[in-house]
C-alpha atoms as a PDB file:
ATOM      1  CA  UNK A   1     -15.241  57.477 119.698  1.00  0.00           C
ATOM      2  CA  UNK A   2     -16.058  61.282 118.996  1.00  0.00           C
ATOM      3  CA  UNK A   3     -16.655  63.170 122.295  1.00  0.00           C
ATOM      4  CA  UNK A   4     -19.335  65.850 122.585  1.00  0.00           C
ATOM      5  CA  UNK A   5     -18.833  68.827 124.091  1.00  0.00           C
ATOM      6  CA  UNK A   6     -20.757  68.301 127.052  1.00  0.00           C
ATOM      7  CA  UNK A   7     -19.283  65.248 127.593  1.00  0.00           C
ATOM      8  CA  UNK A   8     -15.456  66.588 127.064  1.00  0.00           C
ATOM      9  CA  UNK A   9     -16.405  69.179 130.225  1.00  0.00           C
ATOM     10  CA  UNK A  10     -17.542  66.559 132.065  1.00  0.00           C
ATOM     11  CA  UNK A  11     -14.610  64.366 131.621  1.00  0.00           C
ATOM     12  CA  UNK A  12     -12.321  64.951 134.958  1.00  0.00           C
ATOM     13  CA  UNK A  13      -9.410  63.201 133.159  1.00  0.00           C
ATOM     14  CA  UNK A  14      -9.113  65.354 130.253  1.00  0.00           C
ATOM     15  CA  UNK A  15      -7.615  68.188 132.607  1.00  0.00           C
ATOM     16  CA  UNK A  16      -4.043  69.197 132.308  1.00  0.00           C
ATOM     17  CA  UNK A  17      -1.765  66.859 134.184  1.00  0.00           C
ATOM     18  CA  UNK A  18       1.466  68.001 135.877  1.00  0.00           C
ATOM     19  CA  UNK A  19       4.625  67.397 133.653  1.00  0.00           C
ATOM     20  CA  UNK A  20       7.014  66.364 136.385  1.00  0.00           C
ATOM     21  CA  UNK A  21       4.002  64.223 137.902  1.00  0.00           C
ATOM     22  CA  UNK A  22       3.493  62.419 134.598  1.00  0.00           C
ATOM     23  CA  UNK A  23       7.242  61.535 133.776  1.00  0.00           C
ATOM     24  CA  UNK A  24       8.429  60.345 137.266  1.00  0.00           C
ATOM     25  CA  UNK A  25       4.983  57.930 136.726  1.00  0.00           C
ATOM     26  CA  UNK A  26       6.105  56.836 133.398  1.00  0.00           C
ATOM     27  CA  UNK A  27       9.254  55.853 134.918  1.00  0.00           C
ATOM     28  CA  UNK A  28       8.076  54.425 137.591  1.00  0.00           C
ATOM     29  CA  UNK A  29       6.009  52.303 135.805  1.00  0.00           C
ATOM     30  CA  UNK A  30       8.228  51.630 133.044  1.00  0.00           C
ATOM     31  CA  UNK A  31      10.595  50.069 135.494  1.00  0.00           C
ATOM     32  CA  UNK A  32       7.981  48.032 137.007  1.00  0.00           C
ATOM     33  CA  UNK A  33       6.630  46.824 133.834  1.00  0.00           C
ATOM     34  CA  UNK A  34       9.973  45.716 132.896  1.00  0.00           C
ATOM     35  CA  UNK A  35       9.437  42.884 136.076  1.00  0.00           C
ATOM     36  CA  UNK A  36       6.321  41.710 134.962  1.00  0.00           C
ATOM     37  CA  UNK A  37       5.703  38.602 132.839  1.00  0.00           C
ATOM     38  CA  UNK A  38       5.120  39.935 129.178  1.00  0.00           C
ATOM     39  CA  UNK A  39       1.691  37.896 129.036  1.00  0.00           C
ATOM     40  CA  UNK A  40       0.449  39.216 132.059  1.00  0.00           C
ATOM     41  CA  UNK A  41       0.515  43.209 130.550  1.00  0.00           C
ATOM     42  CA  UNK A  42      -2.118  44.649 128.624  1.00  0.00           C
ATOM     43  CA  UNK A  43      -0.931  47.818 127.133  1.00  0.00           C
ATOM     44  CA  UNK A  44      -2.897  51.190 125.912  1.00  0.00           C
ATOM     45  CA  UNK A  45      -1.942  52.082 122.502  1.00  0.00           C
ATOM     46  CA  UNK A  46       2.031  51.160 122.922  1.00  0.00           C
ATOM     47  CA  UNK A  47       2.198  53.879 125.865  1.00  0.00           C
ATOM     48  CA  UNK A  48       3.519  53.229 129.232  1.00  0.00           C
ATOM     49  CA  UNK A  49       0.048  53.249 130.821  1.00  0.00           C
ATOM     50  CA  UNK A  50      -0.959  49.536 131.273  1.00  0.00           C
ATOM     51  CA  UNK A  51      -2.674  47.141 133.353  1.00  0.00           C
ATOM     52  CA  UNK A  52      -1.009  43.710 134.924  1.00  0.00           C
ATOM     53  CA  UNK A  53      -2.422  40.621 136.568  1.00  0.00           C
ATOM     54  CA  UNK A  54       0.269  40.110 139.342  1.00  0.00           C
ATOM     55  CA  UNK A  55      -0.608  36.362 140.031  1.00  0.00           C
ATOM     56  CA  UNK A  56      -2.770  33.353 138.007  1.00  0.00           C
ATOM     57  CA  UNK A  57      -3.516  31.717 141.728  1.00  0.00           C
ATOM     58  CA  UNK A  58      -6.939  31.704 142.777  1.00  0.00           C
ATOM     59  CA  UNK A  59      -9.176  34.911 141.341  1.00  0.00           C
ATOM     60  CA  UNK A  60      -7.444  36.869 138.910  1.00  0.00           C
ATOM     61  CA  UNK A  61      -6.664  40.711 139.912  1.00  0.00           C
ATOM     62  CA  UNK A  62      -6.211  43.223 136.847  1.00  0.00           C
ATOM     63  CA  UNK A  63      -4.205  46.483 138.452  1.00  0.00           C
ATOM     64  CA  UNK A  64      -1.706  49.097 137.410  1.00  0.00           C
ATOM     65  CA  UNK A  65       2.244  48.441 138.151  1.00  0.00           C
ATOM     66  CA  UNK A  66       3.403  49.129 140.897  1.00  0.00           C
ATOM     67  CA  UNK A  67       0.117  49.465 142.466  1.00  0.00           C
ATOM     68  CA  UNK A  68       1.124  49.271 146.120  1.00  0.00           C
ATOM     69  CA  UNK A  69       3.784  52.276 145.126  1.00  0.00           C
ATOM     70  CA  UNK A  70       1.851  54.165 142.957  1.00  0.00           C
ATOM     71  CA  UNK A  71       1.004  57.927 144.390  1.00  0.00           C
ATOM     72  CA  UNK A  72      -0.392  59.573 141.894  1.00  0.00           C
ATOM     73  CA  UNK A  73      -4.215  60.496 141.106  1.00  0.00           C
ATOM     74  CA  UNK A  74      -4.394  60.095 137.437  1.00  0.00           C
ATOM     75  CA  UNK A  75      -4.397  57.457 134.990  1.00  0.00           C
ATOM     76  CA  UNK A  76      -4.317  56.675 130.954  1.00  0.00           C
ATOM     77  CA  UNK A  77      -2.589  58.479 128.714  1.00  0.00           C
ATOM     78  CA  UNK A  78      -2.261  62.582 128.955  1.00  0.00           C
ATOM     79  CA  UNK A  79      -5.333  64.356 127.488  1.00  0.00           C
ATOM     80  CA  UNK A  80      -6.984  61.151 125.927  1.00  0.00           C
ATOM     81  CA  UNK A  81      -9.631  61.571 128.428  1.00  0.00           C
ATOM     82  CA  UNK A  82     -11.865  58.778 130.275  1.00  0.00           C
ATOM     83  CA  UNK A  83     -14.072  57.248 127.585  1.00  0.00           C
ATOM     84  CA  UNK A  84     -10.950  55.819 125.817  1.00  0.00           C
ATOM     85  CA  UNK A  85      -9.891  55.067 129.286  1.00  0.00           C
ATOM     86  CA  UNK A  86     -13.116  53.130 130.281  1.00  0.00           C
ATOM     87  CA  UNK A  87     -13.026  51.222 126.556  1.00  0.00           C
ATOM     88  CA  UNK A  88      -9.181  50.237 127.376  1.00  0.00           C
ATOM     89  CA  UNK A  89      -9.852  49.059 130.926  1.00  0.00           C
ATOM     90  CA  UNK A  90     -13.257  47.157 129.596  1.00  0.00           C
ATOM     91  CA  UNK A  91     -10.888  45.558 126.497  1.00  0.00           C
ATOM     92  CA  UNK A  92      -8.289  44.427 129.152  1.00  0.00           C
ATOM     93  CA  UNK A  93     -10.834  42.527 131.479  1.00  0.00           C
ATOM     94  CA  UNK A  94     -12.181  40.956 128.216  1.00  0.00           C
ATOM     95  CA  UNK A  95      -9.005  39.763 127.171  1.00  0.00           C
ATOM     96  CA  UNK A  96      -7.588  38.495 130.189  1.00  0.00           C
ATOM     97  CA  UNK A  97     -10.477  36.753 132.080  1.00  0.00           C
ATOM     98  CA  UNK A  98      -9.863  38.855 135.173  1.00  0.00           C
ATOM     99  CA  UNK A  99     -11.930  38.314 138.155  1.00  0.00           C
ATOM    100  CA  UNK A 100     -10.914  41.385 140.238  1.00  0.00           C
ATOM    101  CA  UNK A 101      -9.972  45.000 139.144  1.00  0.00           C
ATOM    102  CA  UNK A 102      -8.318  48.022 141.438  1.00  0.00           C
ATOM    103  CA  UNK A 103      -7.441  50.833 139.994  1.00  0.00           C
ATOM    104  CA  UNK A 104      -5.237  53.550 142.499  1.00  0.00           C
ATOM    105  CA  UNK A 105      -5.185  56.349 143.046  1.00  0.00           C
ATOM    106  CA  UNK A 106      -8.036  58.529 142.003  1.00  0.00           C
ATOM    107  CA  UNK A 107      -9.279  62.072 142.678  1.00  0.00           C
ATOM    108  CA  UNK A 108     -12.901  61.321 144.122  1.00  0.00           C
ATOM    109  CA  UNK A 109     -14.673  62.372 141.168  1.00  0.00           C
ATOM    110  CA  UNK A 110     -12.227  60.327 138.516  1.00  0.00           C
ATOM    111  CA  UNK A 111     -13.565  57.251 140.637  1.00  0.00           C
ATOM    112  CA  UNK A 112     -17.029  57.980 140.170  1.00  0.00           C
ATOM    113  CA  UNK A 113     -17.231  59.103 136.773  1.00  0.00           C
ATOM    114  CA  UNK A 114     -15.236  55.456 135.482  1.00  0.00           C
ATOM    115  CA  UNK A 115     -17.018  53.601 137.860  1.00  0.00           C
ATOM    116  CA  UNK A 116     -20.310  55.096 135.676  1.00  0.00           C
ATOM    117  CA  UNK A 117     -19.023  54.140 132.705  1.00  0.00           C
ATOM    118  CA  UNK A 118     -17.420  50.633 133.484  1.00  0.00           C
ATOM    119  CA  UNK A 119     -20.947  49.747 134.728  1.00  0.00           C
ATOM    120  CA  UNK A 120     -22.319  50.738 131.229  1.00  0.00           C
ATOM    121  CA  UNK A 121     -20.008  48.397 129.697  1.00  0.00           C
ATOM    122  CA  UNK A 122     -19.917  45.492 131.960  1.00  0.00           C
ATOM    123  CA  UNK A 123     -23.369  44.648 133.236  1.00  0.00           C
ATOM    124  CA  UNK A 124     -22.086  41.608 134.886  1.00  0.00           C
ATOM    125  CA  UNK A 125     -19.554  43.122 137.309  1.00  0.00           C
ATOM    126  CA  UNK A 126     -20.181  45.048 140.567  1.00  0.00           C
ATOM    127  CA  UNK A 127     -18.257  47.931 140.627  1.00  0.00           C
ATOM    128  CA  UNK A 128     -17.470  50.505 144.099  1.00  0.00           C
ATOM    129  CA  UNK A 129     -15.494  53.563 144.377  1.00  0.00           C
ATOM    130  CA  UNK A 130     -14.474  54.249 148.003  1.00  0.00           C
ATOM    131  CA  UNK A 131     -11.969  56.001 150.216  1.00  0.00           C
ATOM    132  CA  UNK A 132      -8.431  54.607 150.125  1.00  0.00           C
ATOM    133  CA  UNK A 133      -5.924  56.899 151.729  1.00  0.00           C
ATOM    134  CA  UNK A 134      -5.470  60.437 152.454  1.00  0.00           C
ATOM    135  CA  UNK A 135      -2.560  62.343 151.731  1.00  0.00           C
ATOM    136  CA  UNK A 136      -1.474  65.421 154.555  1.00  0.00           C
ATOM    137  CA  UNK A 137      -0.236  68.766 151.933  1.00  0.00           C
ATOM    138  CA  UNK A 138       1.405  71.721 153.109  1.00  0.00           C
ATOM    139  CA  UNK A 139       0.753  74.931 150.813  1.00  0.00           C
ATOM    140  CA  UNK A 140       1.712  78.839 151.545  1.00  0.00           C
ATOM    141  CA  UNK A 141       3.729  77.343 154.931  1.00  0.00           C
ATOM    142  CA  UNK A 142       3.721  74.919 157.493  1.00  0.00           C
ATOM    143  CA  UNK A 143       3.075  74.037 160.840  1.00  0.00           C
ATOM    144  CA  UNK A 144       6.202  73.954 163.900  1.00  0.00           C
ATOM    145  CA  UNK A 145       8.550  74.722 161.403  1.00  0.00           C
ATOM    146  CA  UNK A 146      10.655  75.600 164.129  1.00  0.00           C
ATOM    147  CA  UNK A 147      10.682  71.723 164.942  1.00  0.00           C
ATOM    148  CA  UNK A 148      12.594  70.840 161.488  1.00  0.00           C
ATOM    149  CA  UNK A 149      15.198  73.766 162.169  1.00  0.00           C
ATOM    150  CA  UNK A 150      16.041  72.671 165.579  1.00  0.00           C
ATOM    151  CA  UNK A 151      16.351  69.229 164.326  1.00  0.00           C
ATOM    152  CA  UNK A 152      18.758  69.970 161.031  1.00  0.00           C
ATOM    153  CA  UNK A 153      20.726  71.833 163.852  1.00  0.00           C
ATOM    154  CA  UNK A 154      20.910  69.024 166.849  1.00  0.00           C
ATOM    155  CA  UNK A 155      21.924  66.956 163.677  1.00  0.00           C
ATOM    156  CA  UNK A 156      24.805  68.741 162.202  1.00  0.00           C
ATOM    157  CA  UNK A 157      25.927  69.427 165.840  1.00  0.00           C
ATOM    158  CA  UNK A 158      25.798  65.919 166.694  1.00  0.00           C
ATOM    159  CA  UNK A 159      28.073  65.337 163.689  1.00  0.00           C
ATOM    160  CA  UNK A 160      25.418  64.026 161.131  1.00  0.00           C
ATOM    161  CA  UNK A 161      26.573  65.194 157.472  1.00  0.00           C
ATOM    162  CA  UNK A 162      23.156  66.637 155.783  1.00  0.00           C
ATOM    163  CA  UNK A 163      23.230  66.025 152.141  1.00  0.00           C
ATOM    164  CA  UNK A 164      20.991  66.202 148.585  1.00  0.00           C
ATOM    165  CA  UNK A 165      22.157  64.138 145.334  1.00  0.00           C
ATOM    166  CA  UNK A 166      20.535  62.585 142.613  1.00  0.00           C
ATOM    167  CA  UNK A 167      22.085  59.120 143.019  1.00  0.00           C
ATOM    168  CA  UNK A 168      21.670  56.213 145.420  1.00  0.00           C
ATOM    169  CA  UNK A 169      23.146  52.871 146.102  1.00  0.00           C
ATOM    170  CA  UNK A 170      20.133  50.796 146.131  1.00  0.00           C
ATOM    171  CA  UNK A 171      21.225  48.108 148.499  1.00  0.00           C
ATOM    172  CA  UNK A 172      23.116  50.550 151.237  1.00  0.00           C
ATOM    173  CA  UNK A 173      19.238  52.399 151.750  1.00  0.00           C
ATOM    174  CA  UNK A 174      17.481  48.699 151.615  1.00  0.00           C
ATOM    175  CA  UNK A 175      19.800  47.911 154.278  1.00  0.00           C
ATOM    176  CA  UNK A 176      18.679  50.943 156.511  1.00  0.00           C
ATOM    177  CA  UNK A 177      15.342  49.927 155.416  1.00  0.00           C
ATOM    178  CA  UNK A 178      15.283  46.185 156.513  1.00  0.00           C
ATOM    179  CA  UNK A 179      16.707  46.967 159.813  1.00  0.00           C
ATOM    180  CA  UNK A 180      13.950  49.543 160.897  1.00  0.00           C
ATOM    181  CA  UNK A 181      10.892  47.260 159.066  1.00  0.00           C
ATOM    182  CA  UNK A 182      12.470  43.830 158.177  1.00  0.00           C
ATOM    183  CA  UNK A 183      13.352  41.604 154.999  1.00  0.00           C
ATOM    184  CA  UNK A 184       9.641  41.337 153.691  1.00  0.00           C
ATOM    185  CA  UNK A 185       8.131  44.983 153.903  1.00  0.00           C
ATOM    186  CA  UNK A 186       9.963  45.970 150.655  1.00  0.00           C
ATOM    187  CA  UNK A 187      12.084  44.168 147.517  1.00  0.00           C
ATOM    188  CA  UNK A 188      14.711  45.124 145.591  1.00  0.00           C
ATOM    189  CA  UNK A 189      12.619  46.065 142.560  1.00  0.00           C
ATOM    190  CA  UNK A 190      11.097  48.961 145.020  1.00  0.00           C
ATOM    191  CA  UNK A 191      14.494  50.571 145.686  1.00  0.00           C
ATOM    192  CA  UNK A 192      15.878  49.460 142.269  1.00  0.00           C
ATOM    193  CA  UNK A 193      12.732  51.752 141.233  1.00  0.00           C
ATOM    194  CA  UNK A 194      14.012  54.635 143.571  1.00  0.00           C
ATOM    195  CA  UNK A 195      17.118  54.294 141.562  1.00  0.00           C
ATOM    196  CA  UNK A 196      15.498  54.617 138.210  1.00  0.00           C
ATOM    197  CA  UNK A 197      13.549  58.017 139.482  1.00  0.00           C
ATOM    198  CA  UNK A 198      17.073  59.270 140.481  1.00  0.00           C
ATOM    199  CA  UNK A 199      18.630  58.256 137.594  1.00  0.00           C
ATOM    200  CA  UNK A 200      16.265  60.334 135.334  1.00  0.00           C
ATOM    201  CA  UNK A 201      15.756  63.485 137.370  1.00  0.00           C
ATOM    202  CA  UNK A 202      12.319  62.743 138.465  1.00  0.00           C
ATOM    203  CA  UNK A 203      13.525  63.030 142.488  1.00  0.00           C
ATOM    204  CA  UNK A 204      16.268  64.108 145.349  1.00  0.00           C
ATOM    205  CA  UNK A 205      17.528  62.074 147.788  1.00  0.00           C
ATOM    206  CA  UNK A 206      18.362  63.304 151.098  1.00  0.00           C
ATOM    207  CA  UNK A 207      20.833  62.217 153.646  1.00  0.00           C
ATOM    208  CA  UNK A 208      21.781  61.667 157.042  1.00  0.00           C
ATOM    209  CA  UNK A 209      25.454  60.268 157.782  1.00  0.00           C
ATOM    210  CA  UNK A 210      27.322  59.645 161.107  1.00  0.00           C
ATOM    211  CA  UNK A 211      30.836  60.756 161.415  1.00  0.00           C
ATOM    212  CA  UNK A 212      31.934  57.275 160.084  1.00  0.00           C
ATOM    213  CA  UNK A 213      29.983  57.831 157.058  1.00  0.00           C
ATOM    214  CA  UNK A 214      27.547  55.480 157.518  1.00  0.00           C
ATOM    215  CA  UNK A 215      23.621  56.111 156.429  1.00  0.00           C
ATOM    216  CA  UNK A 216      21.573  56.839 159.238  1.00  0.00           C
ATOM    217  CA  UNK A 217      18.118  58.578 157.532  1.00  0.00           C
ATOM    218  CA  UNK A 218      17.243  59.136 153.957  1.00  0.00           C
ATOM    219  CA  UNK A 219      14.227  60.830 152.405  1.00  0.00           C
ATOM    220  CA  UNK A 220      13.635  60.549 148.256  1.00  0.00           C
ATOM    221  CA  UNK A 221      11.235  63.189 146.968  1.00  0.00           C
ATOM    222  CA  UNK A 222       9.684  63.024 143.951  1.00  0.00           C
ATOM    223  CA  UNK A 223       9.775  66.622 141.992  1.00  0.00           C
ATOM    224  CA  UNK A 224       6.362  67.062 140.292  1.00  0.00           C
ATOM    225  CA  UNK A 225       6.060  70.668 138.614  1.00  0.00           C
ATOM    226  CA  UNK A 226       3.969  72.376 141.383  1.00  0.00           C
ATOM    227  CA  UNK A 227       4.389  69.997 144.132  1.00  0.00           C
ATOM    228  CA  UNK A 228       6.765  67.967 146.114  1.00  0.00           C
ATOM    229  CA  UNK A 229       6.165  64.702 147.243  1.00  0.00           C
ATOM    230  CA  UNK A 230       7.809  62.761 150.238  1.00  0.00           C
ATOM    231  CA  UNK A 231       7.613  59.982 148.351  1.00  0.00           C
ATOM    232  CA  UNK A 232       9.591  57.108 150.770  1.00  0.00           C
ATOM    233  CA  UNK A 233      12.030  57.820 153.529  1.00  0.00           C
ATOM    234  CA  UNK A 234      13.724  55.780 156.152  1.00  0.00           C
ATOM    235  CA  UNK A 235      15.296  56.060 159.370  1.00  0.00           C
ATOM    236  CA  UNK A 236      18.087  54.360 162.007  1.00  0.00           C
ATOM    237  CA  UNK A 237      16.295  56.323 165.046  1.00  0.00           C
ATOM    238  CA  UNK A 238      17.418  53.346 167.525  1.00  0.00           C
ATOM    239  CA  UNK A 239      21.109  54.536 166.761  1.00  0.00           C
ATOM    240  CA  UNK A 240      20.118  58.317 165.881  1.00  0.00           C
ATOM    241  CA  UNK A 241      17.573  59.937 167.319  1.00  0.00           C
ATOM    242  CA  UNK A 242      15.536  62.828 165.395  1.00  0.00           C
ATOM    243  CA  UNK A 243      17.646  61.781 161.921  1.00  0.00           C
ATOM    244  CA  UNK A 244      14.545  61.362 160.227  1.00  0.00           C
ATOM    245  CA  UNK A 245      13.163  64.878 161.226  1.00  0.00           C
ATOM    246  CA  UNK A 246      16.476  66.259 160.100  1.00  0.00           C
ATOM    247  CA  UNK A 247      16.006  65.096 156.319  1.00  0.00           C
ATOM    248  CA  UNK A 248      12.658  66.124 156.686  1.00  0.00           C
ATOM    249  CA  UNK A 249      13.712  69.620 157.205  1.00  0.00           C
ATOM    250  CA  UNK A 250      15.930  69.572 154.409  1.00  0.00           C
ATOM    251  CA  UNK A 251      13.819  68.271 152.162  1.00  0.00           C
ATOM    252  CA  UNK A 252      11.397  71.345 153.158  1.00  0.00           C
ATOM    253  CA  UNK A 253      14.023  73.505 153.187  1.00  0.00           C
ATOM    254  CA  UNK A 254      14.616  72.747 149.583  1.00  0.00           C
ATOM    255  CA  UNK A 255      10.880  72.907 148.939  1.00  0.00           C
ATOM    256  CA  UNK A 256      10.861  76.812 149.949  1.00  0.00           C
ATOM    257  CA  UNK A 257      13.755  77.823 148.084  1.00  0.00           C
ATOM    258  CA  UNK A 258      12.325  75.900 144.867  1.00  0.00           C
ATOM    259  CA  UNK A 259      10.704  79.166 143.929  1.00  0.00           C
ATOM    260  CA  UNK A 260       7.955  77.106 141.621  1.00  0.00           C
ATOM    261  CA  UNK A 261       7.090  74.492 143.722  1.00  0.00           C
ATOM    262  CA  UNK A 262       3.558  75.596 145.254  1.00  0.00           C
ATOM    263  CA  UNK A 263       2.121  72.473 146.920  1.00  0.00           C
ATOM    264  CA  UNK A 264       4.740  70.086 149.625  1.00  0.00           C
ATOM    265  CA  UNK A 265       2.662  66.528 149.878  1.00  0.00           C
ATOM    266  CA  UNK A 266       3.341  64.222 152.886  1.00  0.00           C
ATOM    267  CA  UNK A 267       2.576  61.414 151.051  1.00  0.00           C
ATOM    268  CA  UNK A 268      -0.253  58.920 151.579  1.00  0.00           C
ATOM    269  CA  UNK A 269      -0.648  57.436 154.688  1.00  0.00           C
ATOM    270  CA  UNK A 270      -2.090  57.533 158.300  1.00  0.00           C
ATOM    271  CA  UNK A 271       1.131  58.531 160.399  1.00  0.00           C
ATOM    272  CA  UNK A 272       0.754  61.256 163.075  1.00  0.00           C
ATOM    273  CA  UNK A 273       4.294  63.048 162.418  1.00  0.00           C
ATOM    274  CA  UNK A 274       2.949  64.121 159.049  1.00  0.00           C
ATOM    275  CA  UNK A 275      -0.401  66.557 160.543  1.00  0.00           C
ATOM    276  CA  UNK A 276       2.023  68.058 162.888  1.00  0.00           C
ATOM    277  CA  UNK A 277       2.998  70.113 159.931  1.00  0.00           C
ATOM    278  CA  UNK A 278       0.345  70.092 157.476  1.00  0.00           C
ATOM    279  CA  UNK A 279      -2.127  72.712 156.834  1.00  0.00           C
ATOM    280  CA  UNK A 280      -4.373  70.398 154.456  1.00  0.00           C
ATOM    281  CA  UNK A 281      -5.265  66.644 152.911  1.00  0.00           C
ATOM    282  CA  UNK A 282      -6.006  65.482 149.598  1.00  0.00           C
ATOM    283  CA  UNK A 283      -8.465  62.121 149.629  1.00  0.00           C
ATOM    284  CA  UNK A 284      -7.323  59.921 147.414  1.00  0.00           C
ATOM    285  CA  UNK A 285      -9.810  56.945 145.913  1.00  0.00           C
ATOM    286  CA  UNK A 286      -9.628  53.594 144.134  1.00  0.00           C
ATOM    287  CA  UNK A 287     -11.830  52.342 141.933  1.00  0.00           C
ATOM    288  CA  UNK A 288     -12.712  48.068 142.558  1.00  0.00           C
ATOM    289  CA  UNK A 289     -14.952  45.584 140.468  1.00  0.00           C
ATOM    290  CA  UNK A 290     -15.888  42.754 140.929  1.00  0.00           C
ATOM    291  CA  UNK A 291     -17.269  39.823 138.930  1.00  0.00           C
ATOM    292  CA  UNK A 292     -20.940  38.815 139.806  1.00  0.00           C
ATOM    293  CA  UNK A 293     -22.824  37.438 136.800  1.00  0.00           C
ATOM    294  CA  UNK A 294     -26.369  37.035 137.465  1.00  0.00           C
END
């Protein structure tokens, strides 16, 4: 399909993406992909953008990887733009009989301009693009920064060892994790995942130890180009109270000596701490269809 000019300007996925953005998604869902049953994946032109059906039970949901993790507003290949986009998401419903479609996270007008054009090609599906989660930003400063100092200092003085490194061992964070939330919230693949953004540069990990060395807090933060995301974190608070501020202010910390880093994202997701020291949001939309012949 040849693009006019006017429809090329039009096109909100045909803008730049960010490079740091783009590979920690590619390995994210690279990773994910490889836990996904090889008939279930519909790929775009052999890239790592694809779609999966998670489950044959009951009505049939086509979604990316990692769907429930994904944190990222932009989809399909870099620069390929949305009408190739539409025709691979159209092809992939064809070819696997699905009943259901989601598509995370998208900027409000990437939602509205595929929801347009899935319409076009699939009369008999109902299509809605709606709110889904808002993510709290901090650009040019932040709010009671004072807070995160005072709490990197109680911890150090308390005898927590502060640390950064680009490795993890998967199961010691699942364990903080599954005491503070419990065995079902997350799997392994999630923090096998974390691993695999480590492991290829896409993201810190900071640290909170007690005296006896043993993990108290940890933060990972995914390093897009411009912006820095507090992508998952995790804290013991019943044995360590405040460790989870203390990362937090080393992770910022970080953030402001980066010296390109413009933009420091909370992450998605309704929890008070984060507008205590954000100065912004970015809404963040999902695209759902539905199958309703008439």
């Amino acid at each position: 399909m040849v693009l006019t000019l006017t429809e090329t300007r039009d096109d909100p996925f045909v803008a730049p993406r960010d490079a740091g953005e783009v590979t920690a998604d590619s390995v994210m869902r690279t990773f994910m992909l490889g836990a996904a049953p090889p008939a279930a994946v519909y790929w775009q032109d052999g890239s790592s953008y694809a779609l999966v059906i998670p489950s044959r039970l009951g009505a049939r949901l086509l979604t990316v990887p990692a769907a429930n993790e994904a944190d990222f507003t932009f989809h399909g290949n870099a620069g390929a733009g949305g009408e190739r986009l539409a025709d691979f998401v159209a092809g992939a419903i064809a070819e696997s009989g699905a009943d259901h479609v989601r598509l995370p996270l998208l900027s409000e007008a990437q939602a509205v301009w595929l929801r347009q054009r899935l319409a076009a090609r699939l009369p008999d599906w109902i299509w809605s693009a709606s709110l889904a989660a808002v993510a709290p930003l901090a650009a040019g400063g932040i709010h009671k920064a004072g807070q995160l100092r005072n709490a990197m200092a109680r911890a150090v003085h308390d005898g927590l060892a502060l640390d950064c490194t680009h490795s993890m061992d998967a199961q010691e964070v699942q364990a903080v994790h599954v005491k503070r939330w419990g065995p079902t919230n997350r799997g392994s693949a999630f923090f096998g995942m974390l691993d695999a953004l480590l492991s290829a540069g896409c993201a810190e990990l900071i640290t909170a130890r007690s005296r006896e060395g043993v993990l108290v807090a940890a933060q990972l933060d995914i390093l897009g180009t411009a912006t820095r995301h507090d992508y998952y974190s995790v804290s013991d608070t019943d044995s360590v109270k405040g460790c989870g501020t203390a990362v937090l202010g080393v992770s910022w910390s970080r953030f402001m000596a980066d010296g390109r880093q413009m933009v420091y994202s909370f992450g998605r997701g309704s929890e008070r701490y984060k507008y205590q020291y954000a100065n912004g949001h970015q809404a963040l939309f999902e695209l759902r269809g539905f199958f309703a012949p008439t």
